[in-house]
N, C-alpha and C. Protein backbone atom coordinates (compact mmCIF):
# COMPACT_ATOMS: atom_id res chain seq x y z
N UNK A 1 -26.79 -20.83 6.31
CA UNK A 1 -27.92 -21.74 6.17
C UNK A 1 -27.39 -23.16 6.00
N UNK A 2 -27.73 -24.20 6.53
CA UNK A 2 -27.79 -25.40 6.25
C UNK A 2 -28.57 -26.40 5.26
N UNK A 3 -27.74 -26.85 4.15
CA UNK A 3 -28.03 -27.22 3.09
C UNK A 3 -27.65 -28.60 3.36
N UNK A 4 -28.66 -29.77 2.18
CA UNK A 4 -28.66 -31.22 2.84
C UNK A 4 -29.00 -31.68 1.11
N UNK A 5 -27.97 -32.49 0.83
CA UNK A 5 -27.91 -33.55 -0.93
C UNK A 5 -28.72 -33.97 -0.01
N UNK A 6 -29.74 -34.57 -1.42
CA UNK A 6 -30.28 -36.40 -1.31
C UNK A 6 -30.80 -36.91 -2.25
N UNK A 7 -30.95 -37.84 -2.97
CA UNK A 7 -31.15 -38.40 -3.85
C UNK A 7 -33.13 -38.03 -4.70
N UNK A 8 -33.04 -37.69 -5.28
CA UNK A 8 -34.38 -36.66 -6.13
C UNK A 8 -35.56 -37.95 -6.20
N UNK A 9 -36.60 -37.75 -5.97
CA UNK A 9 -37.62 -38.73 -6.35
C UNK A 9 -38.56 -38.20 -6.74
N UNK A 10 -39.67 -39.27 -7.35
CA UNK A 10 -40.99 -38.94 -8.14
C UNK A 10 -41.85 -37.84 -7.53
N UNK A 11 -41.69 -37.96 -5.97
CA UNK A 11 -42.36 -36.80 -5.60
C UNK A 11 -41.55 -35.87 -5.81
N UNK A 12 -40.58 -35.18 -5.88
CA UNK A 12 -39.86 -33.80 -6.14
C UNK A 12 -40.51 -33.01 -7.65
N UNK A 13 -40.74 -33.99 -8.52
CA UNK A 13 -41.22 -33.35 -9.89
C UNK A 13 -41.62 -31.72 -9.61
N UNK A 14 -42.82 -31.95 -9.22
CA UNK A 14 -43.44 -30.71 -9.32
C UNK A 14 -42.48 -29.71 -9.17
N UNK A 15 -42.04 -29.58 -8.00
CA UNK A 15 -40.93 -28.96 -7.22
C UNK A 15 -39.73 -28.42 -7.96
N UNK A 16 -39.73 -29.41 -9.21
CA UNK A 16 -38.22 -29.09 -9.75
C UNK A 16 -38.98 -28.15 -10.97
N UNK A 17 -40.00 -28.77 -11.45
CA UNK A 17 -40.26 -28.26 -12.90
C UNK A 17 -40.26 -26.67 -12.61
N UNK A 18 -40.89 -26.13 -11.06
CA UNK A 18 -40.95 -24.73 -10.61
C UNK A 18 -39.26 -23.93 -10.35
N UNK A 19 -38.51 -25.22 -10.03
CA UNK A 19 -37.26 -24.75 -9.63
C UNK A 19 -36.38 -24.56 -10.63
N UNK A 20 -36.93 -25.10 -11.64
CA UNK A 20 -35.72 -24.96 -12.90
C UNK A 20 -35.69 -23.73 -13.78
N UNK A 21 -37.53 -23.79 -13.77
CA UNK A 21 -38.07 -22.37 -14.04
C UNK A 21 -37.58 -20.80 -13.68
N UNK A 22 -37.70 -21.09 -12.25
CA UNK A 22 -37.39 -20.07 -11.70
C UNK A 22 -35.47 -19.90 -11.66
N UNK A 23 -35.19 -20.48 -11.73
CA UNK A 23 -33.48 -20.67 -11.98
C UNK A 23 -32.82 -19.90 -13.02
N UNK A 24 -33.63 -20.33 -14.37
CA UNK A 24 -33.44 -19.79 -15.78
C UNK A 24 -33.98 -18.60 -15.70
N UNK A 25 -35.04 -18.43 -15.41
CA UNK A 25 -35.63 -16.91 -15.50
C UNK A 25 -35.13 -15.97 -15.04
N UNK A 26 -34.03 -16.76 -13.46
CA UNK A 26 -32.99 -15.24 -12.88
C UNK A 26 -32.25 -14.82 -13.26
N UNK A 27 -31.56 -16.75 -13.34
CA UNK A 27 -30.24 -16.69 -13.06
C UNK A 27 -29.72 -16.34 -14.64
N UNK A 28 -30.21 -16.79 -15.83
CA UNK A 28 -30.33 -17.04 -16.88
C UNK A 28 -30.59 -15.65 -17.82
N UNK A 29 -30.76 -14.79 -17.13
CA UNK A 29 -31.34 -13.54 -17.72
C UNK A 29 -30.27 -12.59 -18.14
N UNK A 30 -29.62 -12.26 -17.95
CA UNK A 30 -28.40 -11.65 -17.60
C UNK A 30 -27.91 -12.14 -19.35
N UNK A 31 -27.95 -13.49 -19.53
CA UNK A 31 -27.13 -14.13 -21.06
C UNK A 31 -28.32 -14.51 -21.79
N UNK A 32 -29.49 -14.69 -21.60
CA UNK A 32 -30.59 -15.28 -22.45
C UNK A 32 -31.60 -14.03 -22.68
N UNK A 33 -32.37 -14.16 -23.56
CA UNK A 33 -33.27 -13.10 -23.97
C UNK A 33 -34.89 -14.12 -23.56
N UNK A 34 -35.83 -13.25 -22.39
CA UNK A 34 -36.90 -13.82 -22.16
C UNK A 34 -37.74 -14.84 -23.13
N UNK A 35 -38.02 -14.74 -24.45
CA UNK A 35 -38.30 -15.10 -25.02
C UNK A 35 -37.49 -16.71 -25.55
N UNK A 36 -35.61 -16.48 -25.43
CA UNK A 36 -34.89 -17.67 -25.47
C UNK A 36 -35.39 -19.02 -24.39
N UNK A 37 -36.00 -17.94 -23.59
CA UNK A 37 -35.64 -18.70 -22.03
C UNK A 37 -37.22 -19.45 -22.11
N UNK A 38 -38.09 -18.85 -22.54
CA UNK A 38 -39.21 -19.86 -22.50
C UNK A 38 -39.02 -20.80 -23.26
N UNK A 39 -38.79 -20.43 -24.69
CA UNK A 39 -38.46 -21.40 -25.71
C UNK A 39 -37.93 -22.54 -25.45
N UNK A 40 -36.80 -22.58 -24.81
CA UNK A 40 -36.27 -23.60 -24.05
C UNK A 40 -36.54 -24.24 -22.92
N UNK A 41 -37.43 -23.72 -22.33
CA UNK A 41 -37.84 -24.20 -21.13
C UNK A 41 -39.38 -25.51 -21.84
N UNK A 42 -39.58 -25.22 -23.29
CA UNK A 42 -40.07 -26.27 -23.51
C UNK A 42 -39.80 -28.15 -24.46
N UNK A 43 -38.34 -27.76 -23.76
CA UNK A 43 -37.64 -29.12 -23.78
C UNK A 43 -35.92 -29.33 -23.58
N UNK A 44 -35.11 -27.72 -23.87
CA UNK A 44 -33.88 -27.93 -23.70
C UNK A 44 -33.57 -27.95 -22.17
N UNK A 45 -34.61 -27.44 -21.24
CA UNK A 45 -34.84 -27.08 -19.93
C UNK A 45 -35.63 -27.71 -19.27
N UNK A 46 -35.33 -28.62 -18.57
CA UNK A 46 -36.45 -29.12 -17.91
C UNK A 46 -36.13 -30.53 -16.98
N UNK A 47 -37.03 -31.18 -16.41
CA UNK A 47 -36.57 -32.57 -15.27
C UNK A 47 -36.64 -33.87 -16.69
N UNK A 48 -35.92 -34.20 -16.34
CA UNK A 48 -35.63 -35.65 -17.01
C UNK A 48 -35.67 -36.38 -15.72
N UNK A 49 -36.66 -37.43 -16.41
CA UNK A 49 -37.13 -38.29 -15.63
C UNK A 49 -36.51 -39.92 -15.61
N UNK A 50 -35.90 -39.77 -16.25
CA UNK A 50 -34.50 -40.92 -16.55
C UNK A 50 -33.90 -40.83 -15.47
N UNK A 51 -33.54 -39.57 -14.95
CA UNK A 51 -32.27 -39.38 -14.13
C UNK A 51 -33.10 -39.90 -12.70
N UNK A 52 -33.99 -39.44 -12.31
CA UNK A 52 -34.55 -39.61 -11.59
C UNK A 52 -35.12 -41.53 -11.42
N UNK A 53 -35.22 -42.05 -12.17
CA UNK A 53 -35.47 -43.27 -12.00
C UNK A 53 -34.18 -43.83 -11.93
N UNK A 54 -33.06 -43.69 -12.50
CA UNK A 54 -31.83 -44.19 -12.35
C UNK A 54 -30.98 -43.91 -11.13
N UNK A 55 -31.72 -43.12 -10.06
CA UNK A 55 -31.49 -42.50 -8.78
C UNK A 55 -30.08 -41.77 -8.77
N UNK A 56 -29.45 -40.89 -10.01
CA UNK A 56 -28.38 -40.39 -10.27
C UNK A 56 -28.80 -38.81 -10.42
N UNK A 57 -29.94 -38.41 -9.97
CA UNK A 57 -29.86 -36.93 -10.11
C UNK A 57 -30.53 -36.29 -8.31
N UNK A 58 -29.71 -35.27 -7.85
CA UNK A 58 -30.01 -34.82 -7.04
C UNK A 58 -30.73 -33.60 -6.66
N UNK A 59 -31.24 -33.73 -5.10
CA UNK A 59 -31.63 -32.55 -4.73
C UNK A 59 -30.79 -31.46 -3.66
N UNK A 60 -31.14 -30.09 -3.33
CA UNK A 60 -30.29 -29.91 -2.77
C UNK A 60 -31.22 -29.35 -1.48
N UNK A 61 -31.54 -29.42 -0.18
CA UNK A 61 -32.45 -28.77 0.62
C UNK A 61 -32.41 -28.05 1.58
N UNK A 62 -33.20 -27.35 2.15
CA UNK A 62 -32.71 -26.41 3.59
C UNK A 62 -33.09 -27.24 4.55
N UNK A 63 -33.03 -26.65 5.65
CA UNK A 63 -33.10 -27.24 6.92
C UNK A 63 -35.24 -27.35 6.89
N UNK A 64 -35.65 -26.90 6.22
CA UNK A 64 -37.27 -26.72 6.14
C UNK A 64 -37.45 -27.27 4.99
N UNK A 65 -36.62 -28.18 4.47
CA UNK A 65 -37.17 -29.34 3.57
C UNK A 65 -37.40 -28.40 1.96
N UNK A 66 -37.19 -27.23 2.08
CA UNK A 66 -37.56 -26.32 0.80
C UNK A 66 -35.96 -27.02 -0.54
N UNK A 67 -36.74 -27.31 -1.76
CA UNK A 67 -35.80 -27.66 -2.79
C UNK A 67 -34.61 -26.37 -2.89
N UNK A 68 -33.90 -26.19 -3.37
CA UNK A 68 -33.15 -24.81 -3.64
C UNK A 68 -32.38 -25.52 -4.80
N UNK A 69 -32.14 -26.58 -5.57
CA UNK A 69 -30.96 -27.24 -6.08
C UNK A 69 -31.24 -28.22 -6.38
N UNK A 70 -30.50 -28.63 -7.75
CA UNK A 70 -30.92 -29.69 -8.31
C UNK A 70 -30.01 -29.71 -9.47
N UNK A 71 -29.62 -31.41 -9.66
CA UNK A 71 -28.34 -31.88 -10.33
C UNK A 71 -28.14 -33.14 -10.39
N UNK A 72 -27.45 -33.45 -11.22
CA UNK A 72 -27.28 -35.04 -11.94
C UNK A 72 -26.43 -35.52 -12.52
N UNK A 73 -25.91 -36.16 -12.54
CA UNK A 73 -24.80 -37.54 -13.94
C UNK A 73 -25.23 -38.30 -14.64
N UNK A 74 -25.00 -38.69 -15.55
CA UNK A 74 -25.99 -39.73 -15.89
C UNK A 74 -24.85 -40.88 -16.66
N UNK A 75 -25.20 -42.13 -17.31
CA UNK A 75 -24.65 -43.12 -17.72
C UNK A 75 -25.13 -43.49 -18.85
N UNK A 76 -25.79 -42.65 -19.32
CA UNK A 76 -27.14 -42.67 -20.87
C UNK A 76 -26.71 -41.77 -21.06
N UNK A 77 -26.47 -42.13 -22.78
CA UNK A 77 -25.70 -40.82 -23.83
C UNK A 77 -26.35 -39.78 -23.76
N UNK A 78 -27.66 -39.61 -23.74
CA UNK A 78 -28.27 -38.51 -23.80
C UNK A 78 -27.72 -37.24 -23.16
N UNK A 79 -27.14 -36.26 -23.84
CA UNK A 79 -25.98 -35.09 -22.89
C UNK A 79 -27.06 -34.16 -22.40
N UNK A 80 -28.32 -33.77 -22.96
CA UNK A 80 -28.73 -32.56 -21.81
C UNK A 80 -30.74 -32.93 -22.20
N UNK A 81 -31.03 -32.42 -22.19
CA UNK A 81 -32.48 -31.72 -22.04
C UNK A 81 -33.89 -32.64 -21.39
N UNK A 82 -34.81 -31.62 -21.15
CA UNK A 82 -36.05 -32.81 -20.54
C UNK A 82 -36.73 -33.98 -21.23
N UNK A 83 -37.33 -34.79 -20.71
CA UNK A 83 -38.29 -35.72 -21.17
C UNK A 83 -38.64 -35.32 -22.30
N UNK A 84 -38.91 -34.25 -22.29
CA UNK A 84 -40.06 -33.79 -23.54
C UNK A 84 -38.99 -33.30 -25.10
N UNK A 85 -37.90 -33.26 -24.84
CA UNK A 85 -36.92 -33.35 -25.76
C UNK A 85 -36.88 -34.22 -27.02
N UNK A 86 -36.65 -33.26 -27.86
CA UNK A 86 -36.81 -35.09 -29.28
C UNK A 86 -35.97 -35.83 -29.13
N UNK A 87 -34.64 -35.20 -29.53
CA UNK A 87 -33.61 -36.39 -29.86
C UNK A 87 -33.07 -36.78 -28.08
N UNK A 88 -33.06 -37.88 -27.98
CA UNK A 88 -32.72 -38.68 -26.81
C UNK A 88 -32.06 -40.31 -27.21
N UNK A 89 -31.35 -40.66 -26.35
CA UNK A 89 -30.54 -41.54 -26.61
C UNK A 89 -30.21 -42.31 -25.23
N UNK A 90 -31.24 -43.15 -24.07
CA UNK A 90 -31.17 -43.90 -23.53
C UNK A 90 -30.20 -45.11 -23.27
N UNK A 91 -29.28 -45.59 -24.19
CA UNK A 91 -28.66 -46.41 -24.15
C UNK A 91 -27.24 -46.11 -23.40
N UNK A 92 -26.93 -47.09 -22.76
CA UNK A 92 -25.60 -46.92 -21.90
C UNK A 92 -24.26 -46.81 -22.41
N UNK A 93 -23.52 -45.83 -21.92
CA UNK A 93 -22.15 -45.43 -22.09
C UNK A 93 -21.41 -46.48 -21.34
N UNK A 94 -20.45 -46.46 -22.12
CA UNK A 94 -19.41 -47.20 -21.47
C UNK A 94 -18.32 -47.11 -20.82
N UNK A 95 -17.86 -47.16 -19.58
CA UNK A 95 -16.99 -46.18 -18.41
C UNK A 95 -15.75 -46.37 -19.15
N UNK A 96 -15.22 -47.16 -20.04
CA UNK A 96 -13.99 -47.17 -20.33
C UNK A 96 -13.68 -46.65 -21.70
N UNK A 97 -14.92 -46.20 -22.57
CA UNK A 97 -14.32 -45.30 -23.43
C UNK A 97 -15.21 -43.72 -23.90
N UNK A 98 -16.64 -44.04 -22.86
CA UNK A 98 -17.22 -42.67 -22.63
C UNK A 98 -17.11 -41.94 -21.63
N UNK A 99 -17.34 -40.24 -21.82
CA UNK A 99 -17.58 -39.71 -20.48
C UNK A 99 -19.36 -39.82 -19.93
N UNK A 100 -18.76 -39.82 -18.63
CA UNK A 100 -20.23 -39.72 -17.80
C UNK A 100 -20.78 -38.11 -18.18
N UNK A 101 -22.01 -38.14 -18.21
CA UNK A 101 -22.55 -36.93 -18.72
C UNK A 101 -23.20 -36.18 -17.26
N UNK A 102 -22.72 -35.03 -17.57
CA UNK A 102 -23.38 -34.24 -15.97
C UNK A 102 -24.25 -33.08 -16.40
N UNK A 103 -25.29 -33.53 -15.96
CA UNK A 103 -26.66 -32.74 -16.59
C UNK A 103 -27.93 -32.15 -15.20
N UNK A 104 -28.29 -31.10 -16.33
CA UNK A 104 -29.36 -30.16 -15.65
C UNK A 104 -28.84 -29.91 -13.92
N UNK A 105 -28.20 -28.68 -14.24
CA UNK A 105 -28.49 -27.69 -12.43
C UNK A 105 -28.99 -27.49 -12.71
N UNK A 106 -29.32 -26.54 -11.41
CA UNK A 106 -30.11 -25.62 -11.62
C UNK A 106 -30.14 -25.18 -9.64
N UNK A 107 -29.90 -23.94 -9.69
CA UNK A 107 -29.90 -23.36 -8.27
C UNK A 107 -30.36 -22.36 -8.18
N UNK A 108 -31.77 -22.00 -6.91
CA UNK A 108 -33.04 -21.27 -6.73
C UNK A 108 -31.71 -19.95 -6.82
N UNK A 109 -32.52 -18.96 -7.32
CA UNK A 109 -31.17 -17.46 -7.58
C UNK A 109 -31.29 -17.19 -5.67
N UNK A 110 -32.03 -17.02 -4.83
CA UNK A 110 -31.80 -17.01 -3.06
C UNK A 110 -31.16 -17.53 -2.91
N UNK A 111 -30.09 -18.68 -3.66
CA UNK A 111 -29.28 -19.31 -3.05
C UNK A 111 -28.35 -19.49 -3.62
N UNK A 112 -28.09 -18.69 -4.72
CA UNK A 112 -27.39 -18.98 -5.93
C UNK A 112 -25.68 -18.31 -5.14
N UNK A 113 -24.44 -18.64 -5.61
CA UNK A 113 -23.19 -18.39 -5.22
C UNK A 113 -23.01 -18.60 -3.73
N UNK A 114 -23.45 -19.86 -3.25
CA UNK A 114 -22.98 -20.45 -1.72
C UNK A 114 -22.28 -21.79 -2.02
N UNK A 115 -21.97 -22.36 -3.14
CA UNK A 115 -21.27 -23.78 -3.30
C UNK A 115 -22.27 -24.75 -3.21
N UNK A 116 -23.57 -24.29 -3.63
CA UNK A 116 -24.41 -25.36 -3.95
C UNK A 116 -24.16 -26.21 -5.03
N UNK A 117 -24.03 -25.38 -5.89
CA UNK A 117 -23.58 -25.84 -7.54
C UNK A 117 -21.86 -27.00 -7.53
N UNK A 118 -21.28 -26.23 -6.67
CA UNK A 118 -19.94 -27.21 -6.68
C UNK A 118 -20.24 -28.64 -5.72
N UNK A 119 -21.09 -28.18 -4.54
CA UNK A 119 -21.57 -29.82 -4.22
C UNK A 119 -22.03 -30.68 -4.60
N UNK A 120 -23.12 -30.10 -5.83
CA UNK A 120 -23.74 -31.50 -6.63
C UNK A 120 -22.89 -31.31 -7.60
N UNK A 121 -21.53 -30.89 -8.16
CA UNK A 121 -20.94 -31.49 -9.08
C UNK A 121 -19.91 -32.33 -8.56
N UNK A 122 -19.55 -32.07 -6.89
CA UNK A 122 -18.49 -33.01 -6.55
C UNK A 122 -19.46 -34.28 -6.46
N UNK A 123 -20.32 -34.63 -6.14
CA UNK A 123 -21.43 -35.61 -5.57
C UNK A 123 -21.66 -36.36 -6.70
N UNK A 124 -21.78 -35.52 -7.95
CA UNK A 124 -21.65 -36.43 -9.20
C UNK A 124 -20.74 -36.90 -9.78
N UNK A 125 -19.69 -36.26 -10.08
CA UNK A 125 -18.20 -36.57 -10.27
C UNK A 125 -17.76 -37.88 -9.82
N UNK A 126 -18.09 -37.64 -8.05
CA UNK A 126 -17.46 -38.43 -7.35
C UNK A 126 -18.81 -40.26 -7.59
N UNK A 127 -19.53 -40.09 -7.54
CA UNK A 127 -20.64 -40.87 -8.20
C UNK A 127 -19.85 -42.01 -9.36
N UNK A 128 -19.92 -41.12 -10.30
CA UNK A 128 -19.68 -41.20 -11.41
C UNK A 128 -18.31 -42.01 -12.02
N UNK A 129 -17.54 -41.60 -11.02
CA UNK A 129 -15.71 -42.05 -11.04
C UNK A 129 -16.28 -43.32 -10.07
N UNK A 130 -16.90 -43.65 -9.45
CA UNK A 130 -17.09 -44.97 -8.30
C UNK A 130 -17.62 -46.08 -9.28
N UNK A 131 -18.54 -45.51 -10.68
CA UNK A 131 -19.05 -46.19 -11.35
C UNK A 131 -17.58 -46.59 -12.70
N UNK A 132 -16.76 -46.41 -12.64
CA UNK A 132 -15.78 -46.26 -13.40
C UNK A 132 -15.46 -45.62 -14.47
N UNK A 133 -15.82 -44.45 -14.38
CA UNK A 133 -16.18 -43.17 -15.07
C UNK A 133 -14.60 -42.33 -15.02
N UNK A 134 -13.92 -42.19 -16.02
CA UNK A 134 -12.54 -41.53 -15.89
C UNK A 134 -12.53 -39.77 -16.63
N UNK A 135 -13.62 -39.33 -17.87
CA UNK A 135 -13.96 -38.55 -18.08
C UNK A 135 -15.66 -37.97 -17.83
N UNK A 136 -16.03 -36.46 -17.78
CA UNK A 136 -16.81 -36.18 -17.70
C UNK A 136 -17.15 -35.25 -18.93
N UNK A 137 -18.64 -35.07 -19.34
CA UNK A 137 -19.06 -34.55 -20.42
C UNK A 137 -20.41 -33.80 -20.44
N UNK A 138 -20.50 -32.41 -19.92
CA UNK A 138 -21.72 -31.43 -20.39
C UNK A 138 -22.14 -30.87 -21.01
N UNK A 139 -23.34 -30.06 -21.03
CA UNK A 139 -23.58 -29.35 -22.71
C UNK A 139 -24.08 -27.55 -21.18
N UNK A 140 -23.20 -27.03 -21.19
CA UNK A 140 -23.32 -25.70 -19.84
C UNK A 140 -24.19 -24.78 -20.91
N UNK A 141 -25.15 -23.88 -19.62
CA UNK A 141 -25.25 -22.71 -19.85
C UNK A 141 -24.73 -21.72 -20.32
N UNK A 142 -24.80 -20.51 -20.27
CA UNK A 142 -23.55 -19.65 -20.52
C UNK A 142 -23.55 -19.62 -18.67
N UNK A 143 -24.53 -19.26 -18.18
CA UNK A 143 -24.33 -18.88 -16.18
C UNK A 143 -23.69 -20.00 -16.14
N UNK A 144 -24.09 -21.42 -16.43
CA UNK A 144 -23.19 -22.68 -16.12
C UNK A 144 -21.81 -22.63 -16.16
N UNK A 145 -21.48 -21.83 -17.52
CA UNK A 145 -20.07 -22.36 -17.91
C UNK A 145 -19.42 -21.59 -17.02
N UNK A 146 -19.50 -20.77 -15.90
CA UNK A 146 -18.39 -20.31 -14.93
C UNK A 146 -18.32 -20.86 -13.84
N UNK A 147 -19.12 -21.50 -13.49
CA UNK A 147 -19.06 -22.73 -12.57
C UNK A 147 -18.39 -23.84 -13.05
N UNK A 148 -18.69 -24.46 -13.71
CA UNK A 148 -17.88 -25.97 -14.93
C UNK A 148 -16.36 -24.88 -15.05
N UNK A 149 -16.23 -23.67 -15.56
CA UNK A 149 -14.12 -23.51 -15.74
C UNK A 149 -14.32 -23.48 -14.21
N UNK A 150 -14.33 -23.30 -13.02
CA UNK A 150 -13.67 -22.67 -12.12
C UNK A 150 -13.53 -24.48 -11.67
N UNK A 151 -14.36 -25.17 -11.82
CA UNK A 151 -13.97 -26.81 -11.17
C UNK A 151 -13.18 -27.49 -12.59
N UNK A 152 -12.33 -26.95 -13.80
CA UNK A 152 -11.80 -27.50 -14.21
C UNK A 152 -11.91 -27.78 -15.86
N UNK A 153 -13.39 -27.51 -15.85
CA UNK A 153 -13.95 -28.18 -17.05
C UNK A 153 -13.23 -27.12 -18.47
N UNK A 154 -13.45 -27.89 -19.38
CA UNK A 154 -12.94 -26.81 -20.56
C UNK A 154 -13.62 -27.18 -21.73
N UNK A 155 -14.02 -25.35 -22.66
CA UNK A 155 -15.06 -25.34 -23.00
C UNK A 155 -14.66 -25.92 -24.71
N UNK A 156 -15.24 -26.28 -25.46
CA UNK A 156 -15.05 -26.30 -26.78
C UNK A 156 -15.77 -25.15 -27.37
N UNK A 157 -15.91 -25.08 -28.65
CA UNK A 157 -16.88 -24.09 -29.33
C UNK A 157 -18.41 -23.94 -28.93
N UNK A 158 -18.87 -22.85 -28.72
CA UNK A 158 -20.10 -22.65 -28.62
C UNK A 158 -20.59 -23.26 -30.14
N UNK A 159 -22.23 -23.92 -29.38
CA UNK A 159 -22.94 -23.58 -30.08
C UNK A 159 -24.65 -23.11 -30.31
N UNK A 160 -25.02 -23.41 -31.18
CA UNK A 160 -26.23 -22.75 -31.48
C UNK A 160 -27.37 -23.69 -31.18
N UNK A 161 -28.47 -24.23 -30.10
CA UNK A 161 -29.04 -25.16 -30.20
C UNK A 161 -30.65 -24.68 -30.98
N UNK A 162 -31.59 -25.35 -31.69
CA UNK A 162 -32.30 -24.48 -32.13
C UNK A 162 -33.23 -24.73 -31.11
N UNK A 163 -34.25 -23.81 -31.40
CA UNK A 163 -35.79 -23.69 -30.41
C UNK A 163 -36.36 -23.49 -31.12
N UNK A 164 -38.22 -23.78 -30.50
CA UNK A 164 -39.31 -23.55 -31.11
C UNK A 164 -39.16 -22.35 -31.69
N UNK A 165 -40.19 -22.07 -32.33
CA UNK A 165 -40.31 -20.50 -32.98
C UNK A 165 -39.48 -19.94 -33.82
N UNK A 166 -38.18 -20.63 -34.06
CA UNK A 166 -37.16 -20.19 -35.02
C UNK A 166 -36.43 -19.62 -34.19
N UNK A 167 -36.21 -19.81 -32.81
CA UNK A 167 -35.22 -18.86 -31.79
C UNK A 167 -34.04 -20.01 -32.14
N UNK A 168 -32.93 -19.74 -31.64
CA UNK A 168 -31.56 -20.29 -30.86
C UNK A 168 -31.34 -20.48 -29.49
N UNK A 169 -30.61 -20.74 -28.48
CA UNK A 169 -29.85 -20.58 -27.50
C UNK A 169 -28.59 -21.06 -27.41
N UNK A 170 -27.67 -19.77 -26.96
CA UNK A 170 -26.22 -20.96 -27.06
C UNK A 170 -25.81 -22.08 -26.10
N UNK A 171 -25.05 -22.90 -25.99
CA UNK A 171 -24.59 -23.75 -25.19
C UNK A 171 -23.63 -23.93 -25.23
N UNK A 172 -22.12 -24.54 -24.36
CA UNK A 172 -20.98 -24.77 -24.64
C UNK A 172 -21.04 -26.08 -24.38
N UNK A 173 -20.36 -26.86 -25.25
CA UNK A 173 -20.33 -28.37 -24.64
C UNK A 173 -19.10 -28.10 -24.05
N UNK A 174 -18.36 -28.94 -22.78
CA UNK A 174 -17.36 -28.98 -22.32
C UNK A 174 -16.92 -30.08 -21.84
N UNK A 175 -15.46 -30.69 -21.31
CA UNK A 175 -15.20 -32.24 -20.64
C UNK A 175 -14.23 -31.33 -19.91
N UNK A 176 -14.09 -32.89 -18.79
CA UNK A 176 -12.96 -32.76 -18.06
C UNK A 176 -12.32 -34.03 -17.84
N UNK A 177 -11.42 -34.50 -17.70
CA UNK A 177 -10.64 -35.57 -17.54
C UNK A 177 -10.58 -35.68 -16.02
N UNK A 178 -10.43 -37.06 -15.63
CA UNK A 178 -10.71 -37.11 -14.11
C UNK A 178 -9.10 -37.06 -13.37
């Protein structure tokens, strides 16, 4: 199949909020417990709309214009979650003593293990290092974090992020040096 980056816009929203959904619910199942996965899907999961106005988060598409993919860097401390997230932190990093933060995949499970996931991380990477970006910095899935070691990344301690309802989900934060 023929797959096509391009830069994510206001119209994609809808599109993603379904795609991220459906991402976590597949792909996500396997390490999350249904109940983790909604929980989170009402703010650790979701489109940030920062990224999208800062034209640093991507899409990934078929030849029929269908989303399958979706991914980002960003230059605002903020390391992971949607709009609707509490703690957020808008203000700019600085390329010479922060890492660029690489936030929210997410790849439709029909398309999941074709190097979708490694194209929008080279696309950001490479982004990211143009902006003078020498380290990189995520907060992975657990499905994430085998994508992030196999391009390099390395994990620190898990941890525990909380959720509504008194749930958890884990996360690994990880970097990589460029």
């Amino acid at each position: 199949m023929d797959y096509r980056l391009r830069v994510a816009t206001t119209a994609d929203e809808p599109f993603l909020h379904d795609l991220i959904g459906r991402s976590i619910r597949e792909l996500g199942a396997g390490d999350y417990t249904p109940a983790q996965i909604e929980a989170a899907l009402l703010g650790a999961f979701g489109v940030d709309t920062q990224l999208i106005r800062d034209q640093t988060y991507f899409v990934i598409i078929t030849g029929t214009d269908e989303i399958v993919g979706c991914g980002g860097w960003s230059r605002r401390k903020t390391l992971f979650g949607s709009d609707t997230r509490e703690v957020r932190d808008n203000s700019w990093l600085d390329p010479a003593t922060d890492a660029a933060r690489i936030r929210a995949f997410f790849i439709d499970s029909r398309h999941a293990r074709r190097g979708l996931g490694r194209m929008l991380l080279d696309r950001c990477e490479s982004e990211a290092a143009a902006a003078g970006f020498t380290q990189f910095a995520l907060m992975a899935t657990l499905p994430g974090k085998r994508l992030y070691e196999v391009c390099g990344y390395v994990g620190n301690e898990a941890i525990e992020h909380p959720l509504p309802g008194g749930l958890h989900i884990t996360f690994v934060p990880m970097t990589k040096a460029k």
